[in-house]
N, C-alpha and C. Protein backbone atom coordinates (compact mmCIF):
# COMPACT_ATOMS: atom_id res chain seq x y z
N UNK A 1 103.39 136.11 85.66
CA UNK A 1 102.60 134.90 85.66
C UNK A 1 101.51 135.02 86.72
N UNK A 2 100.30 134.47 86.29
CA UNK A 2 99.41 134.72 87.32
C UNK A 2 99.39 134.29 88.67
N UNK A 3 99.15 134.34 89.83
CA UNK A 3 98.91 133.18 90.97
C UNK A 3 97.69 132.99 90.96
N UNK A 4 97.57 131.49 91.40
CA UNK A 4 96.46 130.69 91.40
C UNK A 4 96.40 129.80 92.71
N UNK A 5 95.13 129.65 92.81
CA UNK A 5 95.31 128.49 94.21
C UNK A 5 93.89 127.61 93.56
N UNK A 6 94.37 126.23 93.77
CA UNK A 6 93.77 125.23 92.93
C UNK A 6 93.43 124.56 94.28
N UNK A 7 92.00 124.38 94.72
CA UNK A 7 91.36 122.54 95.17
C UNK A 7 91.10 121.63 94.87
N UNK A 8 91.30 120.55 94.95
CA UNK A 8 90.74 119.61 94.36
C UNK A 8 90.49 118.22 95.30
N UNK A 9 89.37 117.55 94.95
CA UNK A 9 88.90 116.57 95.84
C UNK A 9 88.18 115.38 94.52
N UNK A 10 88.08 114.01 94.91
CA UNK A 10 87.42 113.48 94.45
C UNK A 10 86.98 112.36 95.24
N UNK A 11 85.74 111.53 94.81
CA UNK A 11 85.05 110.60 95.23
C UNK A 11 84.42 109.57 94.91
N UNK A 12 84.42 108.58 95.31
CA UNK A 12 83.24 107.30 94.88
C UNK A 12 82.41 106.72 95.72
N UNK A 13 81.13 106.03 95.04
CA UNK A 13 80.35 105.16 96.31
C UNK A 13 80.60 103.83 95.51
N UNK A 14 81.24 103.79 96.39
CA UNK A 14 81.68 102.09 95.96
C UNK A 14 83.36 102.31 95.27
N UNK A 15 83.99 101.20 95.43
CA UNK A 15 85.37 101.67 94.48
C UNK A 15 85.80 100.09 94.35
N UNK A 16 85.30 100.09 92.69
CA UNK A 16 84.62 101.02 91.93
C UNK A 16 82.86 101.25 92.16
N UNK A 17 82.71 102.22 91.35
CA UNK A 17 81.56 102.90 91.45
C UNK A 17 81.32 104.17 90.97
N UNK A 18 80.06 104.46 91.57
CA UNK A 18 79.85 106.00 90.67
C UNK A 18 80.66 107.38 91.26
N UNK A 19 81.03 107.51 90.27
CA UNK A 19 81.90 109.11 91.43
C UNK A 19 81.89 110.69 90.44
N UNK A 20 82.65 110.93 91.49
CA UNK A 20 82.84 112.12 90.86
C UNK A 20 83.95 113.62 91.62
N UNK A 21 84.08 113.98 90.91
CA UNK A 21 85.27 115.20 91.58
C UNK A 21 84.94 116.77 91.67
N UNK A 22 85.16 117.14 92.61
CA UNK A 22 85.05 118.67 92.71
C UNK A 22 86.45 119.67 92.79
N UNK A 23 86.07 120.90 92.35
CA UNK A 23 87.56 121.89 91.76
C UNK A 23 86.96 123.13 93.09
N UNK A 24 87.64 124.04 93.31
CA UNK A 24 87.53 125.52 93.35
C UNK A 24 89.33 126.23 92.60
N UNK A 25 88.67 127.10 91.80
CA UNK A 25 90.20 127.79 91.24
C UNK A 25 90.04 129.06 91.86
N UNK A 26 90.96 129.40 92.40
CA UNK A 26 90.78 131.38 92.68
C UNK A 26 92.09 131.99 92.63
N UNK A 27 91.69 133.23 92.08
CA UNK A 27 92.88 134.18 91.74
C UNK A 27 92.55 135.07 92.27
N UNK A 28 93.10 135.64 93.32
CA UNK A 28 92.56 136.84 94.07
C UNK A 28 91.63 136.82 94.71
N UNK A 29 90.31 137.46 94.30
CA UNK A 29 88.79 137.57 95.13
C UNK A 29 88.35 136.73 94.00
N UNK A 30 88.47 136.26 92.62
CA UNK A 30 87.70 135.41 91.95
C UNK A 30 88.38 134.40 92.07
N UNK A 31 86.65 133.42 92.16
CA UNK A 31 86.49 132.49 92.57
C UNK A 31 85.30 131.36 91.40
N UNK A 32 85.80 130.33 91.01
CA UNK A 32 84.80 129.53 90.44
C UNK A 32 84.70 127.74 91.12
N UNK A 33 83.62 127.29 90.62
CA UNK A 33 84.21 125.91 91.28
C UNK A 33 83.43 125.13 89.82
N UNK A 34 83.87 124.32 89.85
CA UNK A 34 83.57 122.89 88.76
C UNK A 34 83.24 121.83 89.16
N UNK A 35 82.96 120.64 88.72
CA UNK A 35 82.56 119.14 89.50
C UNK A 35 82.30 118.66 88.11
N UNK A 36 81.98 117.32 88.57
CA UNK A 36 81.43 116.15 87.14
C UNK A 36 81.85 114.90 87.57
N UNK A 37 81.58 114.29 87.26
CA UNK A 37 81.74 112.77 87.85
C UNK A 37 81.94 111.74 86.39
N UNK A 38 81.70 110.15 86.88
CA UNK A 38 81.63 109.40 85.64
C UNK A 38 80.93 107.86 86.87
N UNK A 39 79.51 107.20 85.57
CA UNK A 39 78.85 106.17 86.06
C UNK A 39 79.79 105.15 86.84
N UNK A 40 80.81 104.95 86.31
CA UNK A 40 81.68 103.96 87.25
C UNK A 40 82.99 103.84 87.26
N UNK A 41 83.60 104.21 88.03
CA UNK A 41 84.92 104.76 88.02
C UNK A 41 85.54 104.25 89.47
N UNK A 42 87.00 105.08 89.67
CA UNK A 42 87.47 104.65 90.95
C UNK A 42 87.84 105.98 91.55
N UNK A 43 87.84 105.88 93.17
CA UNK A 43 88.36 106.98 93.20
C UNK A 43 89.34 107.78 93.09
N UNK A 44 90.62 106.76 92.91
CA UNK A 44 92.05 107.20 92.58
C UNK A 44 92.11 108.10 90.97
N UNK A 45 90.90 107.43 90.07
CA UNK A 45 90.43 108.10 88.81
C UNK A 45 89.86 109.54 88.98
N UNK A 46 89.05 109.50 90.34
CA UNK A 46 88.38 110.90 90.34
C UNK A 46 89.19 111.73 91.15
N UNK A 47 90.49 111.53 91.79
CA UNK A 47 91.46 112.29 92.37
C UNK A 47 91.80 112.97 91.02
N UNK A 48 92.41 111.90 90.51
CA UNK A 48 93.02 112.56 89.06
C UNK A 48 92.33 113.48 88.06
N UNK A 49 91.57 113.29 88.07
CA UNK A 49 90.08 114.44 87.26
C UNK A 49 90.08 115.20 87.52
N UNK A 50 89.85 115.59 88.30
CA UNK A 50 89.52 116.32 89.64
C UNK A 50 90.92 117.87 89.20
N UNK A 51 92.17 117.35 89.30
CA UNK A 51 93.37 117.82 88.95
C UNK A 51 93.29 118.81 87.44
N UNK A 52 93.17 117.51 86.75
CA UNK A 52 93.06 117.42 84.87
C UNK A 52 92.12 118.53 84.60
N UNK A 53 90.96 118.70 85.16
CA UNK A 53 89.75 119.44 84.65
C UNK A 53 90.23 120.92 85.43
N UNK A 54 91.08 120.64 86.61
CA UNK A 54 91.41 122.26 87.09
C UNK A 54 92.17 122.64 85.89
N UNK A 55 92.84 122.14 85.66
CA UNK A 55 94.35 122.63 85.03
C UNK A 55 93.61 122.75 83.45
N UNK A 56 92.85 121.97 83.05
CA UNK A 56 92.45 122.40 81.29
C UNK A 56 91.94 123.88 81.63
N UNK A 57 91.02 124.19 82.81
CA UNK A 57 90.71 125.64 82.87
C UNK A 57 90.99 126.95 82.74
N UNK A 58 92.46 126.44 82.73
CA UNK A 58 93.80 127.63 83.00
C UNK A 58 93.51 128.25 81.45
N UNK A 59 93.58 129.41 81.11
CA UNK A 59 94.06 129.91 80.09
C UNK A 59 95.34 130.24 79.39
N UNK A 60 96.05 130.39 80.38
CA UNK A 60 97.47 130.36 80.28
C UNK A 60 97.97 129.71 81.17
N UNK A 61 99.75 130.06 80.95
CA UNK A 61 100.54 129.42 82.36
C UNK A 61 100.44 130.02 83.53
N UNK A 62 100.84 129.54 84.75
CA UNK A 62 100.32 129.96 86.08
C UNK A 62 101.38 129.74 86.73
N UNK A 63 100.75 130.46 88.07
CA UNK A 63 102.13 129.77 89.51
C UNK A 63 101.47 129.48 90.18
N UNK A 64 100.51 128.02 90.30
CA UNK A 64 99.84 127.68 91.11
C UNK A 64 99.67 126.97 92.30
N UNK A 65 99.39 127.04 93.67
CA UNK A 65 99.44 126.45 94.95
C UNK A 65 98.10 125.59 94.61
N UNK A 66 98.54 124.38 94.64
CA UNK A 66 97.59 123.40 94.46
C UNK A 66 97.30 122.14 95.81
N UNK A 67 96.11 122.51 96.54
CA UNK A 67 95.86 121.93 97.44
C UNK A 67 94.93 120.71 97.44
N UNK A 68 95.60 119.64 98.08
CA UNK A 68 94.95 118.10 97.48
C UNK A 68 94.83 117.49 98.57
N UNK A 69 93.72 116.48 98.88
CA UNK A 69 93.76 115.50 100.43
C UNK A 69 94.32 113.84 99.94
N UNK A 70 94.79 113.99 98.39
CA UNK A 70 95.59 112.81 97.81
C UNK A 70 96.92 112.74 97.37
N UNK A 71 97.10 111.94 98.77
CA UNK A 71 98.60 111.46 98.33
C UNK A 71 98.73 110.81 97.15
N UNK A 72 98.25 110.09 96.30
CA UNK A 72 98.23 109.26 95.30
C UNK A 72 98.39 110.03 94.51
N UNK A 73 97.70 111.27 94.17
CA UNK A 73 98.35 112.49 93.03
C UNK A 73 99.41 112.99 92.95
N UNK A 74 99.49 113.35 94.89
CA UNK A 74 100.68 114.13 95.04
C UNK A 74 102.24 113.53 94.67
N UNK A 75 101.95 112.52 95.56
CA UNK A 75 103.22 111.42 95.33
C UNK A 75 103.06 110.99 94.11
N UNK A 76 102.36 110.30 93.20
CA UNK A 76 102.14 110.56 91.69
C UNK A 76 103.41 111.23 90.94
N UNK A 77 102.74 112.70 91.24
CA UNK A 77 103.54 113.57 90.48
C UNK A 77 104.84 113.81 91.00
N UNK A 78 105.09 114.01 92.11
CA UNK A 78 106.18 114.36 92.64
C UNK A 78 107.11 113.52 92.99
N UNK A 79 107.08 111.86 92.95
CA UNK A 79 107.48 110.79 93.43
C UNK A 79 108.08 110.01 92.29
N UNK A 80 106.72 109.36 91.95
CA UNK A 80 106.94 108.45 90.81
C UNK A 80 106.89 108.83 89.79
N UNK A 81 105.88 109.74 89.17
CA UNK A 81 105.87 109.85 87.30
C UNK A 81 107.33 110.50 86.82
N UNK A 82 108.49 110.30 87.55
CA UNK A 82 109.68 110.92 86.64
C UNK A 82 110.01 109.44 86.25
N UNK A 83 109.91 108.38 87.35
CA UNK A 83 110.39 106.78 87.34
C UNK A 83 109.78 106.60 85.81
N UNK A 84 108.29 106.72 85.83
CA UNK A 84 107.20 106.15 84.81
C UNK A 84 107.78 106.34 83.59
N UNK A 85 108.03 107.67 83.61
CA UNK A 85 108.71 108.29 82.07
C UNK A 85 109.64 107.91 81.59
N UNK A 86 110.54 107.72 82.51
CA UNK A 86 111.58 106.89 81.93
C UNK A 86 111.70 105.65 81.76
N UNK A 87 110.83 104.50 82.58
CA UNK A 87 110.91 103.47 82.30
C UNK A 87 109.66 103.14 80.63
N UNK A 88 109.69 104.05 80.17
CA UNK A 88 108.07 103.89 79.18
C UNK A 88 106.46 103.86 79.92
N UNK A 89 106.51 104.38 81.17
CA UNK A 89 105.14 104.40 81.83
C UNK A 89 105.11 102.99 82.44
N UNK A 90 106.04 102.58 82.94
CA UNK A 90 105.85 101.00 83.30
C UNK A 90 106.14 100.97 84.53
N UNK A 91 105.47 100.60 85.94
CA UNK A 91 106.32 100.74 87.05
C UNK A 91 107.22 99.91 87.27
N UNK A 92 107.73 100.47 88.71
CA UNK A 92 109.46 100.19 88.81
C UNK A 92 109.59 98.89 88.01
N UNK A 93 108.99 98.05 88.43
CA UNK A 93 109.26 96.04 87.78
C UNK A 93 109.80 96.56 86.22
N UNK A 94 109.46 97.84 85.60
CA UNK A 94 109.41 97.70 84.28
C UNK A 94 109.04 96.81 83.22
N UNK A 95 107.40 96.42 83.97
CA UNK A 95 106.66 95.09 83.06
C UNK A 95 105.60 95.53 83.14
N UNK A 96 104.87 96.08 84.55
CA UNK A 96 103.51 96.31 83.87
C UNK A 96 103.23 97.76 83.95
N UNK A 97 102.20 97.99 82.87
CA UNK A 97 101.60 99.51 82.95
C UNK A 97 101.16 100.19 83.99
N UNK A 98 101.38 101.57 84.07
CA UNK A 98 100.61 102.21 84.96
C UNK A 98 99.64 102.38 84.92
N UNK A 99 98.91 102.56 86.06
CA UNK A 99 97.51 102.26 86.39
C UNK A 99 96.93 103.57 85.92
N UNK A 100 95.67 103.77 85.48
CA UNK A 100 95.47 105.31 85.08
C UNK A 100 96.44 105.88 84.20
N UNK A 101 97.12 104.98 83.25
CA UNK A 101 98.24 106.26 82.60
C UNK A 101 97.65 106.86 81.82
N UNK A 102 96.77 106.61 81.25
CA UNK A 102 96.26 107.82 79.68
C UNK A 102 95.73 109.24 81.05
N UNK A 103 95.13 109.06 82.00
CA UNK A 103 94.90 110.04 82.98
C UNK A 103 96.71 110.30 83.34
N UNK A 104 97.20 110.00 84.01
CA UNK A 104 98.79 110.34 84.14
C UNK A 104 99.40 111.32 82.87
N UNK A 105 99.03 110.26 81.96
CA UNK A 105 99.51 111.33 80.84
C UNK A 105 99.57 112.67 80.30
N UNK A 106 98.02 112.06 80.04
CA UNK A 106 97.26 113.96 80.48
C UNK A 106 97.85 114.99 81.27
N UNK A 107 98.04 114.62 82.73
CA UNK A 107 98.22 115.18 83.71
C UNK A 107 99.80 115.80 83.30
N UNK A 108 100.37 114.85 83.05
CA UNK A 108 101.89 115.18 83.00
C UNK A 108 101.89 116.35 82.05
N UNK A 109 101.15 116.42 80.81
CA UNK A 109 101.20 117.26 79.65
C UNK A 109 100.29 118.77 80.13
N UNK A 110 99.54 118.51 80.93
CA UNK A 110 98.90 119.69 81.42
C UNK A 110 99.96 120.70 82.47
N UNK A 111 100.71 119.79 82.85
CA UNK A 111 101.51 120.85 84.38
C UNK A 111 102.60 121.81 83.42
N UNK A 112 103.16 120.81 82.37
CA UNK A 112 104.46 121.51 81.40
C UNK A 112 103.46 123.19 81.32
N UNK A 113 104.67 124.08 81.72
CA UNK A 113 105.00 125.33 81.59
C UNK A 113 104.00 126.29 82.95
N UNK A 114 103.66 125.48 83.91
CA UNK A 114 102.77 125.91 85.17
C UNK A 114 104.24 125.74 86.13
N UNK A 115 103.82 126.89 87.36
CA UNK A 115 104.73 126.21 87.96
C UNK A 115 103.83 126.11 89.28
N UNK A 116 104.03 124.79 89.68
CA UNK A 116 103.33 124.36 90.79
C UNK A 116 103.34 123.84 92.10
N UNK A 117 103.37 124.53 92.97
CA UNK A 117 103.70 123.90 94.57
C UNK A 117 102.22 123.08 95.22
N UNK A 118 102.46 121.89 95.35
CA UNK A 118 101.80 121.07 96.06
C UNK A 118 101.55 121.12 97.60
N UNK A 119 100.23 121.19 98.08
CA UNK A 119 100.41 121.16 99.25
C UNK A 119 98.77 120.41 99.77
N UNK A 120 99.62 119.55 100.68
CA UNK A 120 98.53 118.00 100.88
C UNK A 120 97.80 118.31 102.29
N UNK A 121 96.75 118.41 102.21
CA UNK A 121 95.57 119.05 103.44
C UNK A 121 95.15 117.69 103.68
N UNK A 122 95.03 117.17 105.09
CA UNK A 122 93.91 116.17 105.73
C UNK A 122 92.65 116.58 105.54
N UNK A 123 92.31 115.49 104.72
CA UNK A 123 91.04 115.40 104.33
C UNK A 123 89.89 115.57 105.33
N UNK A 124 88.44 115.51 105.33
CA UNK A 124 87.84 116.39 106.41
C UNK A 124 87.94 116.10 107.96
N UNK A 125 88.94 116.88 107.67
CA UNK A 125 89.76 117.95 108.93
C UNK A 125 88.93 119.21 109.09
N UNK A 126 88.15 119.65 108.59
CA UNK A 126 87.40 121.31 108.56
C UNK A 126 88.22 122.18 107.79
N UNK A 127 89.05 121.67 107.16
CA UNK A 127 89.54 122.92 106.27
C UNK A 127 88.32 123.12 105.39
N UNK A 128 88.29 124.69 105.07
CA UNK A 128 87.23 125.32 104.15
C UNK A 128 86.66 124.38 103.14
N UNK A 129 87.87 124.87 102.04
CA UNK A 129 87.66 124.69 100.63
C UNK A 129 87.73 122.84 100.91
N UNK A 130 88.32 122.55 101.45
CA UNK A 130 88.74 120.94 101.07
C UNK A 130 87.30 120.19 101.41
N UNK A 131 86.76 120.92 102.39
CA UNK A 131 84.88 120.41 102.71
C UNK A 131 84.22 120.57 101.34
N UNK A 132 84.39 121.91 100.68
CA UNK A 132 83.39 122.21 99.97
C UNK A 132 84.14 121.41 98.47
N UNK A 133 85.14 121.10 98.31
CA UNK A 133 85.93 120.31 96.94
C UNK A 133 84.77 119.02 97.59
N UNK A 134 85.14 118.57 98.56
CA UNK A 134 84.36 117.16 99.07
C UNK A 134 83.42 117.20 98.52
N UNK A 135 82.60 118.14 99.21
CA UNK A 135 80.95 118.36 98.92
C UNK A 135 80.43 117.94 97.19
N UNK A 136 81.50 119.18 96.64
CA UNK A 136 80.91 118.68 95.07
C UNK A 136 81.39 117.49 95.09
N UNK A 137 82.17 116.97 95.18
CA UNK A 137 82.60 115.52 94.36
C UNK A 137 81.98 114.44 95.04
N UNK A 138 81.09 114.58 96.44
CA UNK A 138 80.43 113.40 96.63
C UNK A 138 78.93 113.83 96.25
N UNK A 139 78.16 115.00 96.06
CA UNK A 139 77.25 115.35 95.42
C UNK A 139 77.03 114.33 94.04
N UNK A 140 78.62 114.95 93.01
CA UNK A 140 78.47 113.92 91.67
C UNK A 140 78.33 113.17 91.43
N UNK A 141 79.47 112.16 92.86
CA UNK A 141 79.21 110.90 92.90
C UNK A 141 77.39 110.50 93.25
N UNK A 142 76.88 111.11 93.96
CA UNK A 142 75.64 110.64 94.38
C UNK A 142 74.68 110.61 93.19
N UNK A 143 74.69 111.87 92.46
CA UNK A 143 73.94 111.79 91.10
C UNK A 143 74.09 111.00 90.07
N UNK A 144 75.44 110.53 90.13
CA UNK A 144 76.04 109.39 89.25
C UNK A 144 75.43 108.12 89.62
N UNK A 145 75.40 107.49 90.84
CA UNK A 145 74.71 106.73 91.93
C UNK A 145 73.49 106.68 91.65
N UNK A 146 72.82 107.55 91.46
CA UNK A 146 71.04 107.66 91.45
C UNK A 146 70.91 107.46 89.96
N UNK A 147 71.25 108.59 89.16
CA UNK A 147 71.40 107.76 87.61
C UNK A 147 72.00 105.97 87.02
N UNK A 148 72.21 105.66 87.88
CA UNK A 148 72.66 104.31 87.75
C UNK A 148 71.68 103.14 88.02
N UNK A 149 71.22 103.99 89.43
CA UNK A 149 69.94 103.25 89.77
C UNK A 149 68.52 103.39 88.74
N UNK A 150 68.33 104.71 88.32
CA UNK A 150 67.22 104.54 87.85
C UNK A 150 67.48 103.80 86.06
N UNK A 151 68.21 104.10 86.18
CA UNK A 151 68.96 103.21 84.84
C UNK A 151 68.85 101.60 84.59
N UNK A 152 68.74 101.38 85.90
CA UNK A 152 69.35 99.71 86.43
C UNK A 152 67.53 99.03 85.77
């Protein structure tokens, strides 16, 4: 199985607002990075993207170290979405929906057959990659931002 080391960051101006998320995937010495945003969104949405768009990239299954500055994903996945699943996607109360689930969903259906260790970096702290995941995803957000404006 391959190893992989996954970044991911996301962002908004305003929440809600325009945002957007940045990736780096690398396997070895290769290296790519991704980004994209959406006109108005949240940022707990562009955490999750951010994830979703690494992981559609994969060609196959992986053993990937996936480094995130969101607890909300992390704990997400590792916390709550076993609760979600079993209650029908409903949190604990088992009355109302989860927030983001069609994104949850996704997510959940993308990890099946990866195997994946999580590991949660303070956000800009100066770690490398977690600056430059930043960078794109508040870049997107900004272009998202400016397209909004000239839109307006």
């Amino acid at each position: 199985m391959p190893e992989i080391e996954i970044y991911t960051d996301g962002a908004c101006s305003g929440n809600p607002g325009a945002g957007g998320w940045g990736v780096i995937l690398r396997c070895g010495e290769v290296e790519k990075e991704l980004s994209g945003g959406a006109p108005t969104t949240t940022n707990n949405r562009m955490e999750l993207t951010a994830v979703i768009e690494a992981l559609k990239a994969l060609k196959k299954q992986c053993r990937i170290t996936l480094y995130t500055d969101s607890r909300y994903v992390m704990d997400g996945v590792n916390e709550w979405m076993p609760n979600w699943k079993n209650n029908g996607w409903r949190t604990s109360n088992k009355k109302s929906p989860v927030k983001n689930i069609e994104l949850w969903q996704q997510l959940d259906t993308l990890l099946n057959g990866h195997e994946v260790k999580w590991v949660w970096v303070k956000g800009h702290n100066g770690h490398p990659e977690n600056e430059r995941v930043d960078a794109l995803a508040r870049g997107q957000a900004k272009n998202f931002a400016e397209l909004n404006t000239s839109n307006s």
